[in-house]
Protein backbone atom coordinates (compact mmCIF):
# COMPACT_ATOMS: atom_id res chain seq x y z
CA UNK A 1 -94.94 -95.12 24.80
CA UNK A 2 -91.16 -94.26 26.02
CA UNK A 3 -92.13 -92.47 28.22
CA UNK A 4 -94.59 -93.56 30.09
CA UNK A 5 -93.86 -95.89 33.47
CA UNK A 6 -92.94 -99.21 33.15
CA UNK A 7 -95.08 -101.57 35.31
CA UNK A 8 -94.42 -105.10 36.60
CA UNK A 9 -95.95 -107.45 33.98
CA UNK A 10 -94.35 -110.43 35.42
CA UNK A 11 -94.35 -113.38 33.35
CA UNK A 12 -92.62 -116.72 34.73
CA UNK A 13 -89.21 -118.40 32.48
CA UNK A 14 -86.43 -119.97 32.58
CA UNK A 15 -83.49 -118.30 33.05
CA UNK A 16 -80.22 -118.40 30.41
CA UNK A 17 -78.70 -121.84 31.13
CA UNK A 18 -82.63 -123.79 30.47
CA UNK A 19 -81.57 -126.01 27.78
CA UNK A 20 -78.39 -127.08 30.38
CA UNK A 21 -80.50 -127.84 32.75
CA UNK A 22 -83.05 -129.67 31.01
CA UNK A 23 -79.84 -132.51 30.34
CA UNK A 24 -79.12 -132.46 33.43
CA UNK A 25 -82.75 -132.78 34.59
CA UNK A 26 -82.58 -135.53 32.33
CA UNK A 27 -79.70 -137.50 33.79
CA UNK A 28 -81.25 -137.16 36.99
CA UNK A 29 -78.53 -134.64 38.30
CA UNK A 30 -80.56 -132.04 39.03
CA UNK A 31 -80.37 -131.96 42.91
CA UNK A 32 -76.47 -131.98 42.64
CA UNK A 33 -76.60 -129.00 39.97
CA UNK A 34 -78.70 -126.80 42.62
CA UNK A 35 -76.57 -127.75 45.82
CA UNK A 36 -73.22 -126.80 43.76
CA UNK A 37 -74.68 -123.27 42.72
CA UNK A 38 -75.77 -123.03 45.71
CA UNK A 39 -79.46 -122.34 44.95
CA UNK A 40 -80.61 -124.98 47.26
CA UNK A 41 -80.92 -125.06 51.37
CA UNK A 42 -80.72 -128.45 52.39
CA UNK A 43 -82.47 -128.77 55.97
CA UNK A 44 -81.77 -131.83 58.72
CA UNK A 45 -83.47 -132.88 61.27
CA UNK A 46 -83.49 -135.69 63.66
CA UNK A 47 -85.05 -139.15 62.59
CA UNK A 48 -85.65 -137.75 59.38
CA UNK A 49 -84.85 -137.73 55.81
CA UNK A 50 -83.09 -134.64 54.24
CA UNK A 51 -85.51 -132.45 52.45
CA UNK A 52 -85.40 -130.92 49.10
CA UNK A 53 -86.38 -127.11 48.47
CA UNK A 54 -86.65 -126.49 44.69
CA UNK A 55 -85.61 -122.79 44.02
CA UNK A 56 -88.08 -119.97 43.34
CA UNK A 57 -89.15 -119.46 39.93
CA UNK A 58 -87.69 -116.40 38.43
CA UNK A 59 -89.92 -114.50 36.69
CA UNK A 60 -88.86 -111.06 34.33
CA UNK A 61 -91.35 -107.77 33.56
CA UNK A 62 -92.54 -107.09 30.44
CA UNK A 63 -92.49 -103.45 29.46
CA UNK A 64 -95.48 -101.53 28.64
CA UNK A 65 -95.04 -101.35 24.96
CA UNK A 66 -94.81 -105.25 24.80
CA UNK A 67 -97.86 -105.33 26.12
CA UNK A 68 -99.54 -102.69 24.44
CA UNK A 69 -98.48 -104.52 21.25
CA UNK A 70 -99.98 -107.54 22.15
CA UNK A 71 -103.18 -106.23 23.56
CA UNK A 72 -104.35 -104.01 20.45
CA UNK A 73 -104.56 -106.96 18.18
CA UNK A 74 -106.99 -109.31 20.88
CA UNK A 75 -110.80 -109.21 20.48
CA UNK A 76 -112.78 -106.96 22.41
CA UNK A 77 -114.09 -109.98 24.67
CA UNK A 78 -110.47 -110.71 26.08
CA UNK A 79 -109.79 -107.42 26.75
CA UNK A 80 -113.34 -106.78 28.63
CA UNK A 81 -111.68 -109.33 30.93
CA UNK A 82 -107.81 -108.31 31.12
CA UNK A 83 -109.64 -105.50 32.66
CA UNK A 84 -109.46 -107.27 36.16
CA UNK A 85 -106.47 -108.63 35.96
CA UNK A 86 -104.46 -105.89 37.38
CA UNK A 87 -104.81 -101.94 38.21
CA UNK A 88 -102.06 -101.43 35.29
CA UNK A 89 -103.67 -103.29 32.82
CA UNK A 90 -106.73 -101.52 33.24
CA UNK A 91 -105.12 -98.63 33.00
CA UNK A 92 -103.58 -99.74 29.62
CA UNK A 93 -106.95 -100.74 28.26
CA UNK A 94 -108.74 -97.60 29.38
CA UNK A 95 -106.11 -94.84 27.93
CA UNK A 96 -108.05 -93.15 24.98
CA UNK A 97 -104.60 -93.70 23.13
CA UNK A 98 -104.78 -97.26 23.68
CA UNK A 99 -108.34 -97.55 22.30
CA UNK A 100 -107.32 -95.92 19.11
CA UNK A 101 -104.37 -98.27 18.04
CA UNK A 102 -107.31 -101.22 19.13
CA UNK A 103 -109.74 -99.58 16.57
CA UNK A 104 -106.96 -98.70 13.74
CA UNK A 105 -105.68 -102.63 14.27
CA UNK A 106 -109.74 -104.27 13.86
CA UNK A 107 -110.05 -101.81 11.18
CA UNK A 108 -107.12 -103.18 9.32
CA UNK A 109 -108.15 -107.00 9.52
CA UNK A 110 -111.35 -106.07 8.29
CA UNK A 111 -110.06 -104.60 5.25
CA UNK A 112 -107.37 -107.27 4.87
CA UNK A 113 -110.58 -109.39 5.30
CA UNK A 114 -113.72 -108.37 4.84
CA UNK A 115 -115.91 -111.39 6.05
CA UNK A 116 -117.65 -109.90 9.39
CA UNK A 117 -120.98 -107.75 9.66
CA UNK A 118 -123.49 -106.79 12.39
CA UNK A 119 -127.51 -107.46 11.75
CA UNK A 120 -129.87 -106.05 13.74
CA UNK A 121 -133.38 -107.51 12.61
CA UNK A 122 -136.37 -105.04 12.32
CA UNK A 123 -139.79 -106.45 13.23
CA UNK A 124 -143.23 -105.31 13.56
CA UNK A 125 -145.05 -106.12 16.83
CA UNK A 126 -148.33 -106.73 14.60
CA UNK A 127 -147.98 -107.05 10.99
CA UNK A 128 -151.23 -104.92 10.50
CA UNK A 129 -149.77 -101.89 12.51
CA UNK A 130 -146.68 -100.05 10.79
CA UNK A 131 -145.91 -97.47 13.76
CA UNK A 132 -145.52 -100.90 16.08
CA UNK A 133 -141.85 -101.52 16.11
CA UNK A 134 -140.58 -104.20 18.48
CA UNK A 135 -138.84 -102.94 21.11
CA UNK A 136 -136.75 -105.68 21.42
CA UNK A 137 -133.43 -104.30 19.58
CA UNK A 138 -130.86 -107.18 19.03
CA UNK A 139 -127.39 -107.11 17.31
CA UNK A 140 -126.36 -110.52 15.67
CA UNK A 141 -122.49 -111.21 14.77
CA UNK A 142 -122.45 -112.76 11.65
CA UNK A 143 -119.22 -113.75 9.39
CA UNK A 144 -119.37 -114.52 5.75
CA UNK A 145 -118.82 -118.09 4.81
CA UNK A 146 -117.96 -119.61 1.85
CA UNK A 147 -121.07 -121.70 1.70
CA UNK A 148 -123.31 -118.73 2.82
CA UNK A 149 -126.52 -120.91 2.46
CA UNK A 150 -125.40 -122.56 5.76
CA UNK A 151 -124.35 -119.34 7.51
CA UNK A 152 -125.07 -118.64 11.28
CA UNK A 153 -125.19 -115.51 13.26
CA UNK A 154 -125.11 -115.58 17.13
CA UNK A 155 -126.31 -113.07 19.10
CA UNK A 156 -123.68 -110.24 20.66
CA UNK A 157 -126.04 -107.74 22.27
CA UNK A 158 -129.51 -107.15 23.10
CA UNK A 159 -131.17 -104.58 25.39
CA UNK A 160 -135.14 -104.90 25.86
CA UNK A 161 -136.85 -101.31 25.80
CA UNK A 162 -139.66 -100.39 27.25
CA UNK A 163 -142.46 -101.06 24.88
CA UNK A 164 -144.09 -97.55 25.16
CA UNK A 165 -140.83 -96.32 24.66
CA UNK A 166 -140.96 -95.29 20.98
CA UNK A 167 -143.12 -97.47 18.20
CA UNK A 168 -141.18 -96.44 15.09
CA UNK A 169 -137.42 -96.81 14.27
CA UNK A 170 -135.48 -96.22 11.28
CA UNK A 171 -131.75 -97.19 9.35
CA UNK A 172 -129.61 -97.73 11.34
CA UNK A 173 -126.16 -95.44 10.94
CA UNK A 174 -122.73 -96.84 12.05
CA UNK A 175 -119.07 -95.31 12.56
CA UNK A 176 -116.09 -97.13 14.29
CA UNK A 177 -117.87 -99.89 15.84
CA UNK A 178 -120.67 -97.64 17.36
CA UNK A 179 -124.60 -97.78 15.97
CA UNK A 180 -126.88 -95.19 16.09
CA UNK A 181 -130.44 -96.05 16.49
CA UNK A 182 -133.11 -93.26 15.03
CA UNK A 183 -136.91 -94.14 16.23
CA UNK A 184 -139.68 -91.58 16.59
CA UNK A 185 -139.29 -90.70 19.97
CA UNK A 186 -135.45 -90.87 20.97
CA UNK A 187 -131.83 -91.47 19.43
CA UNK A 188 -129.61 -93.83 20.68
CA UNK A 189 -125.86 -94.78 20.61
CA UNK A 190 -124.73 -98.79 21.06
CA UNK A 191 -121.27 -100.14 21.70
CA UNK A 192 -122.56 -103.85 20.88
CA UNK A 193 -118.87 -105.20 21.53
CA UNK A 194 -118.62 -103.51 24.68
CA UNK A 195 -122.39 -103.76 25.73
CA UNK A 196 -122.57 -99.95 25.95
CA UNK A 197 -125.62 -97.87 25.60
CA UNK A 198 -126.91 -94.78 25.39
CA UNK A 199 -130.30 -92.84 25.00
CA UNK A 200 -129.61 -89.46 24.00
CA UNK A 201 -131.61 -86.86 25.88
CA UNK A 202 -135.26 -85.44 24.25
CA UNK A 203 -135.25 -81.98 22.26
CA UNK A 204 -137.82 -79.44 21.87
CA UNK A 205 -136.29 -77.64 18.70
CA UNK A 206 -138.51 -79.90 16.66
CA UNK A 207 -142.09 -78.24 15.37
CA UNK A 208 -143.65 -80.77 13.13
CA UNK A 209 -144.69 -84.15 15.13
CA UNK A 210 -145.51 -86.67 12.98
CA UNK A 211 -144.93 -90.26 13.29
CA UNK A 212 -141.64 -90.42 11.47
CA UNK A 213 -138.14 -90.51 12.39
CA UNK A 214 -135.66 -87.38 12.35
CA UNK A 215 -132.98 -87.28 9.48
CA UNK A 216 -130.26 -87.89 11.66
CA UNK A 217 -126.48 -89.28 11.29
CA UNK A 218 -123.36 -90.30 13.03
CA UNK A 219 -119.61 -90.13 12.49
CA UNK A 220 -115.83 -88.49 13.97
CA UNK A 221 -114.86 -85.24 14.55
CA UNK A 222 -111.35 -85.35 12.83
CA UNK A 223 -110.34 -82.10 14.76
CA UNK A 224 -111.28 -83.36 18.43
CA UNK A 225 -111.71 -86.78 18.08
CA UNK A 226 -115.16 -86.84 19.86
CA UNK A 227 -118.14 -88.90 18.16
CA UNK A 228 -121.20 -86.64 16.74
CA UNK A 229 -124.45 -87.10 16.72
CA UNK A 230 -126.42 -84.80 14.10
CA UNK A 231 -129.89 -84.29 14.04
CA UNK A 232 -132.18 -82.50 11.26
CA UNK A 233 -135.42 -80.63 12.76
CA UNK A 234 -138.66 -78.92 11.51
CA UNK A 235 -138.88 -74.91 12.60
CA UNK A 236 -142.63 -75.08 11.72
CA UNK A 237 -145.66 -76.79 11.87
CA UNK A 238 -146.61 -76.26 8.57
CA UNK A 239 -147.16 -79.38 6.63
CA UNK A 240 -148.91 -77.86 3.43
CA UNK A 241 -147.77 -79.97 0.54
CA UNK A 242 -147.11 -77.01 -1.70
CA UNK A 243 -144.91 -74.61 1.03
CA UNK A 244 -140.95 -75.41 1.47
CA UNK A 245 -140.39 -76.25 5.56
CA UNK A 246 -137.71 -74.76 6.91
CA UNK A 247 -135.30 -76.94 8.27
CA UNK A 248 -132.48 -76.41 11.37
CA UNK A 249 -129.86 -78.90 12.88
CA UNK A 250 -128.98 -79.96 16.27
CA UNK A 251 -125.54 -81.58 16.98
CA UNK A 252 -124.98 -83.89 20.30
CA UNK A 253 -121.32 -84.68 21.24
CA UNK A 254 -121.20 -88.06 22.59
CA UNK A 255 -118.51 -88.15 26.31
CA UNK A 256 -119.47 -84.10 25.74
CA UNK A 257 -119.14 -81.28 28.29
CA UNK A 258 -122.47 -80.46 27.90
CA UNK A 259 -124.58 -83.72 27.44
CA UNK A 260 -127.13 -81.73 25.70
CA UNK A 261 -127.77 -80.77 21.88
CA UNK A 262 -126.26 -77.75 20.67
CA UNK A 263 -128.49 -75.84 17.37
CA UNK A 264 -125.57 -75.41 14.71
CA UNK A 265 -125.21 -71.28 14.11
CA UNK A 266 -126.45 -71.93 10.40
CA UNK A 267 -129.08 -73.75 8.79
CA UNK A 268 -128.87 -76.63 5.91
CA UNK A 269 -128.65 -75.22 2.63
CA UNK A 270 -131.98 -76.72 1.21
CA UNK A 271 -134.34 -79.73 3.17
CA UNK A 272 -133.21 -82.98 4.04
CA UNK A 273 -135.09 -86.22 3.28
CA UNK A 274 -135.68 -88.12 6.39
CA UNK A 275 -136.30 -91.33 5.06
CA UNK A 276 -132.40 -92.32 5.05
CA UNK A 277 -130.27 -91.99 7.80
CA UNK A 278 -126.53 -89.98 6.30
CA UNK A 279 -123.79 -91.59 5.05
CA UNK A 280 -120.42 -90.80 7.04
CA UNK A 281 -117.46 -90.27 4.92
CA UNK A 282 -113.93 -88.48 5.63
CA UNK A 283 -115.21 -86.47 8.77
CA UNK A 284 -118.60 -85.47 6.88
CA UNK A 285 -122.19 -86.28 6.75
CA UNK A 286 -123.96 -86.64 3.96
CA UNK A 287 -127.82 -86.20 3.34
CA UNK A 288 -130.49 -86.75 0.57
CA UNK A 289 -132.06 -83.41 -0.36
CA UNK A 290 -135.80 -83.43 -0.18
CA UNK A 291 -136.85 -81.89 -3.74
CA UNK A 292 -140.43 -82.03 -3.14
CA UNK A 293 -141.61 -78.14 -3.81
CA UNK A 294 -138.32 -76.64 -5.05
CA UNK A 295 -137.91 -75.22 -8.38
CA UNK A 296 -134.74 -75.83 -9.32
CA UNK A 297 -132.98 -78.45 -6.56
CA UNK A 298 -129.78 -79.12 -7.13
CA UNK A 299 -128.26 -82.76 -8.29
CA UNK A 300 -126.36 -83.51 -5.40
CA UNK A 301 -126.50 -84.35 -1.61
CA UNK A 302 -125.75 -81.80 1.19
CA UNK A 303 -122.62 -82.24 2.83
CA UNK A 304 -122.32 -81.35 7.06
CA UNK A 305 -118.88 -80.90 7.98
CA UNK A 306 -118.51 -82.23 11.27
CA UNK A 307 -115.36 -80.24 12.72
CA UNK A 308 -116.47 -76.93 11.82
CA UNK A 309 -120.07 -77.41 11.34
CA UNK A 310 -120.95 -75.79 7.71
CA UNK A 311 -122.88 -76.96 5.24
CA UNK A 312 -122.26 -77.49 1.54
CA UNK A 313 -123.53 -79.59 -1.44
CA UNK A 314 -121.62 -82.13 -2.87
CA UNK A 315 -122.47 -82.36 -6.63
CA UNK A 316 -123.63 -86.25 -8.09
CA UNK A 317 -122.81 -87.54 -11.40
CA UNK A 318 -125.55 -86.18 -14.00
CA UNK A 319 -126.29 -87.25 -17.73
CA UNK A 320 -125.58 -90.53 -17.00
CA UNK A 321 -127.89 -92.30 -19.31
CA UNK A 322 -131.56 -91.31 -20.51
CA UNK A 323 -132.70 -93.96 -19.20
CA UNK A 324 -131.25 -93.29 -15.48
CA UNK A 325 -133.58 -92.07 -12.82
CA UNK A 326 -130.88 -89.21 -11.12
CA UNK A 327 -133.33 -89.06 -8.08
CA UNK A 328 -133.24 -93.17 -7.53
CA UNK A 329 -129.81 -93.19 -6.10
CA UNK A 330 -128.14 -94.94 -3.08
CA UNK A 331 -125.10 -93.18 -0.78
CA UNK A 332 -123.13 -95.40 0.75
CA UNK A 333 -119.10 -95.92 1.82
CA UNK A 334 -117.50 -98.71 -0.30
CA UNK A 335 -113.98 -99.86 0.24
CA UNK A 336 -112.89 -96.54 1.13
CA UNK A 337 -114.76 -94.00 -1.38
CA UNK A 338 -118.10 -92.59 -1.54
CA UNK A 339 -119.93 -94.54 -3.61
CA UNK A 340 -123.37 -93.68 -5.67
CA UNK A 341 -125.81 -96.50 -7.34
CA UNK A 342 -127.76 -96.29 -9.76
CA UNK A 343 -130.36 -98.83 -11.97
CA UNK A 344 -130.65 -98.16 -14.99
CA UNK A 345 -133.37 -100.53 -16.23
CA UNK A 346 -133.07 -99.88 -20.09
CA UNK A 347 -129.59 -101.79 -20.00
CA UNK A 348 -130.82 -104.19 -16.80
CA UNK A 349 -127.49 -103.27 -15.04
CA UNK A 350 -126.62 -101.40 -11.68
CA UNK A 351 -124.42 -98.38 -12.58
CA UNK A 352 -121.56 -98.21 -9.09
CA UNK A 353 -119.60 -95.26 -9.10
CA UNK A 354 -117.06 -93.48 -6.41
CA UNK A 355 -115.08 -90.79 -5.40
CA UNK A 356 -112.78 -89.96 -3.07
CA UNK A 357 -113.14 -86.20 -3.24
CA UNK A 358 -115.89 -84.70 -1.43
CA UNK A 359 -115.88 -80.54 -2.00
CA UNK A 360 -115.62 -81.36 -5.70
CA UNK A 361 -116.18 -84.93 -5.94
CA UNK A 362 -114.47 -86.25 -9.37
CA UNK A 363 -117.37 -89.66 -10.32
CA UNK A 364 -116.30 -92.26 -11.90
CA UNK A 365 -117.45 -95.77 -13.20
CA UNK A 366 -116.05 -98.04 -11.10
CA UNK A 367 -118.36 -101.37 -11.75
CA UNK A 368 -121.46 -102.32 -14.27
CA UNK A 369 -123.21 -104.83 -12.80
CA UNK A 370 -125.37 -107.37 -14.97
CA UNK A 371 -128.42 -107.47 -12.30
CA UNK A 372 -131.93 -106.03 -13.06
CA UNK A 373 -133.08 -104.83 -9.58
CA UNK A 374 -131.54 -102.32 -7.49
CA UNK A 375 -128.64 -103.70 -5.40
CA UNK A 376 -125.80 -101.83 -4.41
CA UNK A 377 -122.45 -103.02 -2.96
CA UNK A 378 -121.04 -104.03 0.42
CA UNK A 379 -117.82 -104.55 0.38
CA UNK A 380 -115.66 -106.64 -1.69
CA UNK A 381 -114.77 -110.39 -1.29
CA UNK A 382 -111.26 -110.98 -3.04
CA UNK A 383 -110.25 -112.42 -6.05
CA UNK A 384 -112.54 -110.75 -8.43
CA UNK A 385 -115.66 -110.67 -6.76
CA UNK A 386 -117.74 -108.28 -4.44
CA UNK A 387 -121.26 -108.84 -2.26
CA UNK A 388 -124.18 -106.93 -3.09
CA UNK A 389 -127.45 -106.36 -1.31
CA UNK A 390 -130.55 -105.70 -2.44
CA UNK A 391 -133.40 -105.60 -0.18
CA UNK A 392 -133.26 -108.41 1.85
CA UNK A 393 -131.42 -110.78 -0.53
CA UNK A 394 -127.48 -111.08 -0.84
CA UNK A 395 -125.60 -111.98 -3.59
CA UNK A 396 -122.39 -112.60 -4.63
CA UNK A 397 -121.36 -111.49 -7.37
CA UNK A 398 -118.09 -112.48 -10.29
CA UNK A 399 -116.88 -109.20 -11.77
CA UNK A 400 -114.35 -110.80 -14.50
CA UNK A 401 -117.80 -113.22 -15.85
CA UNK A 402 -120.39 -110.68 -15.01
CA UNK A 403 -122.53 -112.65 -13.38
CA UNK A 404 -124.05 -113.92 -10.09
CA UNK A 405 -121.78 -116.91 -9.11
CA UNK A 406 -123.88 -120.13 -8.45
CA UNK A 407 -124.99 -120.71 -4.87
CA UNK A 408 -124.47 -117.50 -3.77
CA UNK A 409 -127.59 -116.03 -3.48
CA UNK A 410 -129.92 -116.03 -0.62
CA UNK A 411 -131.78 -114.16 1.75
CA UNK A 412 -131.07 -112.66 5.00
CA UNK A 413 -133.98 -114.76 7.09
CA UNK A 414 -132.34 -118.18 5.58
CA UNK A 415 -129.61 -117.26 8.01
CA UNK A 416 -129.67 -119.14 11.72
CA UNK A 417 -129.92 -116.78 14.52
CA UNK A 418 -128.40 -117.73 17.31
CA UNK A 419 -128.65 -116.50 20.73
CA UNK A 420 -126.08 -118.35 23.72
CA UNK A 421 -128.26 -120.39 25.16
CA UNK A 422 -129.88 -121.40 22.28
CA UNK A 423 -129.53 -125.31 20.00
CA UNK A 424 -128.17 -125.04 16.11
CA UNK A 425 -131.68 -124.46 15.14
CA UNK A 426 -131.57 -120.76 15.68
CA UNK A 427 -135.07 -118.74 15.90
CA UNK A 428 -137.09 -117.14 12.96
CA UNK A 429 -138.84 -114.29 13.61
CA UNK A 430 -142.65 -113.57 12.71
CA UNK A 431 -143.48 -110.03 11.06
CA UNK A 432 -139.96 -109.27 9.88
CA UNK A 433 -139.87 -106.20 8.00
CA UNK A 434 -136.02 -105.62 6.93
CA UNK A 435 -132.74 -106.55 8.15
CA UNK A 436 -129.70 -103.66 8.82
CA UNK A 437 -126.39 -104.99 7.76
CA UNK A 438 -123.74 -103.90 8.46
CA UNK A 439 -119.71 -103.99 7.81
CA UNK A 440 -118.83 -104.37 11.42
CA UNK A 441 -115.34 -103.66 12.63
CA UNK A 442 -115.47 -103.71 16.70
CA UNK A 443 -113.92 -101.10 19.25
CA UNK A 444 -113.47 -99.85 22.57
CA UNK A 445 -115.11 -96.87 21.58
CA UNK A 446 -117.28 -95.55 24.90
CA UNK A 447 -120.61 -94.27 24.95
CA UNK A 448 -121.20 -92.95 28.41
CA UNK A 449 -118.41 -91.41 30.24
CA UNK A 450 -118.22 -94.63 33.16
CA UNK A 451 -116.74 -96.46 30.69
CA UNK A 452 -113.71 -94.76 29.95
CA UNK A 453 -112.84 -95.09 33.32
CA UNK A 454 -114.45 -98.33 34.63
CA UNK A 455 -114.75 -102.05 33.50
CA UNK A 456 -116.95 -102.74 30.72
C-alpha cells in the first residue's frame, strides 16, 4: 500500500486551534479573531455597510491506506456506489487486491457471526411436470433471528430467464460469495451482491442426453487465484444398466483467457454421481462416486484438485456402526473442516464427523446428535448450540442438553419473502419443491470481465 500514489481524499476540519475558537465563537469575538490573524478581507464601499468574508474551509487528504481501511469493512451496496464518487475511488474498489482484503474482512464477520444465508427457492412451473423448473431464479437475503418463527428474507437479486431456456436445475454450489447454477441445458455463475451474471458457454464433450443435470462444482484456484468451474461428462451413449460409462471432465476458468472449457488431460478415477453438486474444500472438489455396476468401489469420495487438475480419492470413515448405511452420507464444509453425516437409525441419532486433512483425511466424531431423521449441520450459533437442516425444516439445536431447544424449529416456507416493493406480508410460492440455503458471506468477486473494470 506504501507504495502506491497518494490521491486527494479531501475531507473538510478544523484546523489545530478549533476548541480556541469555538470560545471565542462563543463570546461573540469571532470577527475580531479573523481580522487580527489576518484571515479576513474586509471590503468598503460607499453608502454601505462593511462586509464580512468568512475564511475558506481548510480541508486535509486522506492517504490511500486510510481509505482502503475503511472501505474493506463497508457492505457491498455502499461500495457499488463509492464507485462514482471519484476516478480514484473507483480505482481503489476495482484493484483485484482491494477485492480480496473486502472478501477476507466479510469472511471474518461471518465467522465471528454466523447469522446470514442466501435462499434461492426452487419451484415447479406445474406440480404434475418434474422437468418444468421455473425460470424465474431469485436470491433472498435472509439473517438468523433469535425468534426465527418471525424471520424475514428480502429479496437481493433476481434475473428472469427465458422460459425455454432450460426446464431442469439442480443444487446449487457456492464459493466466496459467487453461486453456481447447474440446470439441464447450461451452467451459470451469480454475483447476487454485485448483480453479476454469467451463462457459461454450451459444450459438445457430453454423449449421453438425458434430462438430468451434469455433476458439476465450483471453487478457487489457490495457485492463480482464478474461480473454476468443473464439469463431469458422459464419453458414450451407452445407458445399459449393467455396463460402467466412462466418464471425462471439462474445467471453465471464470475472467479466463480462453472463455471456453478446457477437457482435463486425465479422466476421474471411477464415475461421479450427478445427483449432488461437489463440495469445495481447501482448493479441491469433492464428488460422490456412482457405485452402481462396480465390483469393488471404494468407500470414499473422489477428490479434483483444482490447481493442478488430478484426481484422487479421499477415503470416508468405515465400520462406523452395523447399523450405519456407509452409502447414505452427506459432504458438506462445516466451520472450517470437511464434514461427513451420517443416520444411524438403530441409535435415532445423526453421527457428524470432520477433518481437516484431505489426501489422508484423519475422521473424527465431532457431534452425536439426538434427532431421528437425517439432518446435517450448518454452521454453528454460539454458546453451545449449532443449526441443522434437514430437508426443508431448520432446527436449532442445544449440544450440552442434547436436544432441540423449544421454538426453534420450523420450516423454510414459514419464512416471509420479501421483495422491495413489496408490504410485510411477503409472497408464498405455489409448487415449491426445495429451498437452497446457503452460508452467505458477500464479495466483489466478478463474473464477467466488465466488471473488474467498470461500475457494478
Amino acid at each position: 500500500m506504501s507504495e502506491r500514489r497518494r490521491r486527494g481524499h479531501c475531507i473538510s476540519a478544523a484546523d489545530g486551534e478549533g476548541v480556541k475558537r469555538c470560545t471565542e465563537v462563543a463570546s461573540g469575538n469571532l470577527f475580531d479573531v479573523y481580522q487580527r490573524k489576518g484571515n479576513l478581507k474586509v471590503y468598503q464601499r460607499k453608502g454601505k455597510k462593511k462586509k464580512r468574508v468568512l475564511p475558506q474551509q481548510q480541508t486535509f487528504e486522506l492517504p490511500d491506506e486510510i481509505v482502503w481501511e475503511i472501505m474493506i469493512r463497508l457492505p457491498v451496496e455502499s461500495l457499488a456506489r463509492f464507485k462514482t464518487v471519484s476516478k480514484a475511488w473507483l480505482a481503489i474498489i476495482s484493484d483485484p487486491s482491494f477485492v480480496r482484503a473486502h472478501l477476507q474482512c466479510s469472511k471474518q464477520k461471518q465467522h465471528r457471526n454466523p447469522s446470514h444465508f442466501l435462499i434461492n427457492p426452487k419451484f415447479l412451473l406445474e406440480i404434475s411436470n418434474a422437468d418444468a423448473f421455473s425460470t424465474n431464479i431469485q436470491f433472498y437475503q435472509w439473517c438468523l433471528q433469535e425468534n426465527m418463527m418471525r424471520s424475514t428474507a428480502t429479496l437481493l437479486y433476481g434475473r428472469h430467464f427465458p422460459t425455454s431456456e432450460f426446464g431442469r436445475v439442480s443444487d446449487m454450489a457456492h464459493c466466496d460469495g459467487l453461486m453456481l447454477l447447474p440446470t439441464d441445458t447450461k451452467v451459470y455463475v451469480f454475483n447476487p451482491a454485485t448483480k453479476d451474471t454469467i451463462a457459461l458457454p454450451e459444450s459438445q464433450r457430453n454423449m449421453m442426453w438425458h434430462h438430468r443435470c451434469l455433476p458439476v462444482g465450483l471453487g478457487l484456484d489457490t495457485s492463480t487465484g482464478k474461480y473454476k468451474v468443473a464439469r463431469s461428462f458422459y464419453r458414450s451413449r451407452c445407458s445399459d444398466p449393467v455396463e460402467i460409462v466412462a466418464m471425462g471432465m471439462e474445467v471453465f476458468t471464470i475472467n479466463g483467457k480462453h472463455g471456453s472449457w478446457r477437457e482435463t488431460l486425465v479422466d476421474p478415477p471411477y464415475p461421479i454421481l450427478s445427483s449432488q453438486a461437489a463440495t469445495h474444500y481447501k482448493g479441491c472438489l469433492f464428488y460422490s462416486i456412482d457405485k452402481n455396476n462396480l465390483q469393488r468401489p471404494p468407500h470414499g469420495l473422489v477428490r479434483f484438485s483444482l490447481a493442478d487438475e488430478t484426481f484422487g480419492v479421499t477415503p470416508l470413515i468405515t465400520n462406523i456402526y452395523p447399523e450405519v448405511d456407509h452409502d447414505d452420507f452427506f459432504i458438506s464444509e462445516f466451520d472450517g473442516e470437511l464434514c461427513c453425516t451420517y443416520l444411524c437409525s438403530h441409535l435415532q441419532r445423526v453421527l457428524v464427523f470432520t477433518t481437516r486433512g484431505v489426501d489422508h483425511p484423519k475422521w473424527s466424531l465431532r457431534y452425536l446428535i439426538n434427532v431421528q431423521s437425517h439432518f446435517y449441520p450448518l454452521v454453528p450459533l454460539g454458546s453451545g448450540r449449532i443449526l441443522l437442516r434437514g430437508g426443508n425444516c431448520l432446527l436449532g439445536y442445544n449440544l450440552e442438553a442434547s436436544e432441540i431447544e423449544v421454538g426453534e424449529r420450523f420450516d423454510m416456507d414459514e419464512i416471509r419473502y420479501l421483495a422491495p416493493s413489496q408490504d410485510t406480508l411477503g409472497r408464498a410460492w405455489e409448487n415449491v419443491l426445495w429451498f437452497d440455503l446457503i452460508s452467505y458471506t458477500e464479495s466483489l468477486v466478478p463474473v464477467t470481465p466488465k466488471v473488474s473494470s467498470q461500475t457494478l
